[in-house]
N, C-alpha and C. Protein backbone atom coordinates (compact mmCIF):
# COMPACT_ATOMS: atom_id res chain seq x y z
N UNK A 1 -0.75 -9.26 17.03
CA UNK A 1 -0.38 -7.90 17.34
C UNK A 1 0.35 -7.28 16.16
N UNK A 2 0.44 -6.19 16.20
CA UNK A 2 0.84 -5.25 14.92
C UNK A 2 1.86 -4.34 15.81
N UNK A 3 3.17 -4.34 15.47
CA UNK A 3 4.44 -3.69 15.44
C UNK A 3 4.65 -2.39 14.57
N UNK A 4 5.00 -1.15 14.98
CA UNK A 4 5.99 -0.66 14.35
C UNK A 4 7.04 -0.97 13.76
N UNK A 5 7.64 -0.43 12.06
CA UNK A 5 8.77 -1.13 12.25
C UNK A 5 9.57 0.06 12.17
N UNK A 6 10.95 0.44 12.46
CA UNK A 6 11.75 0.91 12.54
C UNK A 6 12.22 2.14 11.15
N UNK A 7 11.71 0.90 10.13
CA UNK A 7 12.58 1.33 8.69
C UNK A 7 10.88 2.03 8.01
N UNK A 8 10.09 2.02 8.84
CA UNK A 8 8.48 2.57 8.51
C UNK A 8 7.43 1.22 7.97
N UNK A 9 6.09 1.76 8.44
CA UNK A 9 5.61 1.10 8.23
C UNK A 9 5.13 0.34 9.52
N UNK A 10 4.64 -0.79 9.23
CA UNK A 10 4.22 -1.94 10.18
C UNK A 10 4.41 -3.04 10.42
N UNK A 11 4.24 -4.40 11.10
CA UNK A 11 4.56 -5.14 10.59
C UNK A 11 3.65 -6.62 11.85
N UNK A 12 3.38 -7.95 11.26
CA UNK A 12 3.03 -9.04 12.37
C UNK A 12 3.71 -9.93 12.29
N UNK A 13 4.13 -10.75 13.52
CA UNK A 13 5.14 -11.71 13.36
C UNK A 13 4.06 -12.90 14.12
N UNK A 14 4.56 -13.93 13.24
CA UNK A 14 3.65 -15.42 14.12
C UNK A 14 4.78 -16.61 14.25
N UNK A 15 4.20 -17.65 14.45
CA UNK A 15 5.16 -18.76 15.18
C UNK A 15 6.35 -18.82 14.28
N UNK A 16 7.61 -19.26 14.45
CA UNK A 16 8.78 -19.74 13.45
C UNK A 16 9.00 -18.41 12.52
N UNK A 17 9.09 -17.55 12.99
CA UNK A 17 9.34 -16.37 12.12
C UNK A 17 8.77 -15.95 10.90
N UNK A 18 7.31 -16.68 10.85
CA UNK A 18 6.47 -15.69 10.19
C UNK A 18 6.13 -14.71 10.16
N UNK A 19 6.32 -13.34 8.80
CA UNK A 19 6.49 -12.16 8.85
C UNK A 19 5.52 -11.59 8.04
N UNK A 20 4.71 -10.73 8.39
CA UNK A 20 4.01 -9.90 7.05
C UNK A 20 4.35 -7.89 7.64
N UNK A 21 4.83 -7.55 6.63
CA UNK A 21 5.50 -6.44 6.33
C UNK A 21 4.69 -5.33 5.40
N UNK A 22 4.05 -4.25 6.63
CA UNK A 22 3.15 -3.36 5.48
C UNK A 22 3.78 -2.47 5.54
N UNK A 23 4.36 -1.33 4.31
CA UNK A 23 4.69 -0.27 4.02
C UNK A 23 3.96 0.44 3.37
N UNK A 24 3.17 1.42 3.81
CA UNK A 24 2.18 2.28 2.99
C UNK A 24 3.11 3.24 2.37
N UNK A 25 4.14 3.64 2.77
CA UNK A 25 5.07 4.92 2.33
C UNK A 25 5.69 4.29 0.35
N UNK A 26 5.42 3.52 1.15
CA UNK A 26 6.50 2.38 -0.35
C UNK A 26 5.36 1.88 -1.56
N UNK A 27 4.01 2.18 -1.11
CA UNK A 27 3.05 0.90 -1.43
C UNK A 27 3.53 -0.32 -1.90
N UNK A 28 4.17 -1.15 -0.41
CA UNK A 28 4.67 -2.31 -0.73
C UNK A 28 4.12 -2.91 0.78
N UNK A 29 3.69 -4.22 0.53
CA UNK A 29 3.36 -5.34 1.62
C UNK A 29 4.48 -6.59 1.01
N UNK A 30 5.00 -7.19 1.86
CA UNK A 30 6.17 -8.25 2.30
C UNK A 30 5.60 -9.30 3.40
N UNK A 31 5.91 -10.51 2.47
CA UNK A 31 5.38 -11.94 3.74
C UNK A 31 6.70 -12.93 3.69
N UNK A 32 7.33 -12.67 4.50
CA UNK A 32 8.47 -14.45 5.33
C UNK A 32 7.38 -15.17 5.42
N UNK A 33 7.86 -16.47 5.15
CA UNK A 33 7.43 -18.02 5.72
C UNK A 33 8.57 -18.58 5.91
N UNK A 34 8.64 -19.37 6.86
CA UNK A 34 9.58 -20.61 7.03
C UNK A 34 9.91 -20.49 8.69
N UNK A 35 10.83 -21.01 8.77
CA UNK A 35 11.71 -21.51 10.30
C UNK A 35 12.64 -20.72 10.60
N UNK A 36 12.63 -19.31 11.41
CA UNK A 36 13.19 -18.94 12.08
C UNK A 36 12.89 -18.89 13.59
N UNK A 37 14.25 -19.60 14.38
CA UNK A 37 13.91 -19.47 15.90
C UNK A 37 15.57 -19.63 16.25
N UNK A 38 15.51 -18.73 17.50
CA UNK A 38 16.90 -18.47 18.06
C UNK A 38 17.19 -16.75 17.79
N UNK A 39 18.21 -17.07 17.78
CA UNK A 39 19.17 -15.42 17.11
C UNK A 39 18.84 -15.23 15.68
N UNK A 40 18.32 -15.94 14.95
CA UNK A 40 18.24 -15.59 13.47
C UNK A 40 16.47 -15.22 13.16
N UNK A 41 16.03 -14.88 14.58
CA UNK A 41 14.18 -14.65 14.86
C UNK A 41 14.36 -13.23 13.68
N UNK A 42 15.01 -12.52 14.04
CA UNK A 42 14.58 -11.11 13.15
C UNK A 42 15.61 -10.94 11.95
N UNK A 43 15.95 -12.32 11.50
CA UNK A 43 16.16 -11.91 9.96
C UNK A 43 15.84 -11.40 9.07
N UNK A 44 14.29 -12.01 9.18
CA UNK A 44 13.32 -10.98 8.00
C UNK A 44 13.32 -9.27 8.51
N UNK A 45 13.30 -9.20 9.39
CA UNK A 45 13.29 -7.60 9.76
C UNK A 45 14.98 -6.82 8.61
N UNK A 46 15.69 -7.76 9.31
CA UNK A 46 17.50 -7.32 8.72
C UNK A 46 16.80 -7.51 7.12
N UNK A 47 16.50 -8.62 6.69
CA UNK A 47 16.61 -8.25 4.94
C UNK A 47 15.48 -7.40 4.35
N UNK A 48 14.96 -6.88 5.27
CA UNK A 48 13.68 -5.66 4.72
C UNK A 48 14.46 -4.49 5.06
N UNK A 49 15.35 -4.20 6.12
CA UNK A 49 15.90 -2.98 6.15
C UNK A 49 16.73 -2.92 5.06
N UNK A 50 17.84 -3.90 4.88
CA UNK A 50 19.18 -4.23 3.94
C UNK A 50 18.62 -4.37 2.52
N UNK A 51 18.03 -5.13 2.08
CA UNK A 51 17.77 -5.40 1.03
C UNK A 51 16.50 -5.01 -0.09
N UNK A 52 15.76 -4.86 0.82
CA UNK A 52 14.12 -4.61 0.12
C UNK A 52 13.65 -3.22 0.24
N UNK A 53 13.98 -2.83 1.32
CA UNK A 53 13.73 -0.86 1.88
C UNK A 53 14.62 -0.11 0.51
């Protein structure tokens, strides 16, 4: 499934907090890999708003 994200753009999330992050506004695409599960599931979301936007 494909998400809205908040900070624009789009975004798909898969098992362990795999992230791919499309911004057409930015022409920028963004991919997480690794192990997120619990409270730290939407980290990658926090360091695309905080850090990368």
């Amino acid at each position: 499934m494909w998400w809205i994200n908040y900070f624009g753009g789009y975004h798909a999330n898969g098992f362990g907090g795999q992230y791919m992050f499309v911004v057409p506004e930015s022409n920028l695409i963004v991919v997480f890999t690794g192990e997120v599960f619990g409270e730290d599931f939407f980290m990658p979301q926090l360091a695309m708003e905080r850090y990368i936007i």
